[in-house]
C-alpha atoms as a PDB file:
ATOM      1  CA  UNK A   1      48.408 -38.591 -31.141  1.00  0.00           C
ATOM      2  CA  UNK A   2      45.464 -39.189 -33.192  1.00  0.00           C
ATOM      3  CA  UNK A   3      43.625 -36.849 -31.406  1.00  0.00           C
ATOM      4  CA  UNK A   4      45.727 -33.791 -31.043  1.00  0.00           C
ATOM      5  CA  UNK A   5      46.123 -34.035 -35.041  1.00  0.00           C
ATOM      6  CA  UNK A   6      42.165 -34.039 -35.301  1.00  0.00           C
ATOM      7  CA  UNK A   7      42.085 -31.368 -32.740  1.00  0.00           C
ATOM      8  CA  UNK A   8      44.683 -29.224 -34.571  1.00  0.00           C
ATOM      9  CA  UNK A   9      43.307 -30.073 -38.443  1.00  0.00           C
ATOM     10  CA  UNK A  10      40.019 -28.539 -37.037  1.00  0.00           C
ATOM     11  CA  UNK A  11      41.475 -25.456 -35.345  1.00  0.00           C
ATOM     12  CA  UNK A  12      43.465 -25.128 -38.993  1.00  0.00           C
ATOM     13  CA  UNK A  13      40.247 -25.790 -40.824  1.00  0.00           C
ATOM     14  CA  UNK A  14      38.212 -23.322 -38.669  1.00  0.00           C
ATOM     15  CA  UNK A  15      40.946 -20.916 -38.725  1.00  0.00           C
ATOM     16  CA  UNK A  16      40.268 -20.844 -42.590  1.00  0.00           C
ATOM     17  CA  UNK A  17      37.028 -20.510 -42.547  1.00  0.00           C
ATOM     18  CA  UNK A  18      36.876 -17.644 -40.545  1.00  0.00           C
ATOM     19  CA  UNK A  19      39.598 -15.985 -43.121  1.00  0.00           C
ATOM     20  CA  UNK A  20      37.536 -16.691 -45.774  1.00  0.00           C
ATOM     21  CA  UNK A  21      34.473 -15.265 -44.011  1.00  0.00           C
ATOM     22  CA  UNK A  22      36.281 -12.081 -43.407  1.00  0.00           C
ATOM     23  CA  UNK A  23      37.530 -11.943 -46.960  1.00  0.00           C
ATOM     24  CA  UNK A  24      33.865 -11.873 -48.128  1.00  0.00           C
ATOM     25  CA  UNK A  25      32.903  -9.448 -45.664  1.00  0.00           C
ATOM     26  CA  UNK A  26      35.574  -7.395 -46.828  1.00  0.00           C
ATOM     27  CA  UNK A  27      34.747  -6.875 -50.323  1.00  0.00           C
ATOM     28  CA  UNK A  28      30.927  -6.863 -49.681  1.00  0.00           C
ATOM     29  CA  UNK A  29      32.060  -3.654 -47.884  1.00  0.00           C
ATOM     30  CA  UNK A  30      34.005  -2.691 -50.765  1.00  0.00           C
ATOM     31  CA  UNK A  31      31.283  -3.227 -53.559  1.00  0.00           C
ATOM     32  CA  UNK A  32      28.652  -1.639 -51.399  1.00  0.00           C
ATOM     33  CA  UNK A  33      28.196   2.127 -51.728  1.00  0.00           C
ATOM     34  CA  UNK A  34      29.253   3.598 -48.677  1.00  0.00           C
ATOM     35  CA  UNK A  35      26.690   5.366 -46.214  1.00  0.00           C
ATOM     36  CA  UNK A  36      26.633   8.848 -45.855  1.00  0.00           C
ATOM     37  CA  UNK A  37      28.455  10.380 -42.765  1.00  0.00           C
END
């Protein structure tokens, strides 16, 4: 049981990095002037 809850808090802990990483990327895309065409 020990496991699967290490196993899952990593997935969930992952899983928010990987929001927060698109988040960023997101408004970096935002702020930056877009290229022409």
């Amino acid at each position: 049981m020990s496991l699967q809850n290490c196993v899952l808090s990593g997935l969930i802990y992952a899983q928010g990095i990987c929001s927060a990483c698109v988040l960023l990327i997101y408004l970096y895309f935002i702020n930056t002037p877009s290229l022409p065409g």
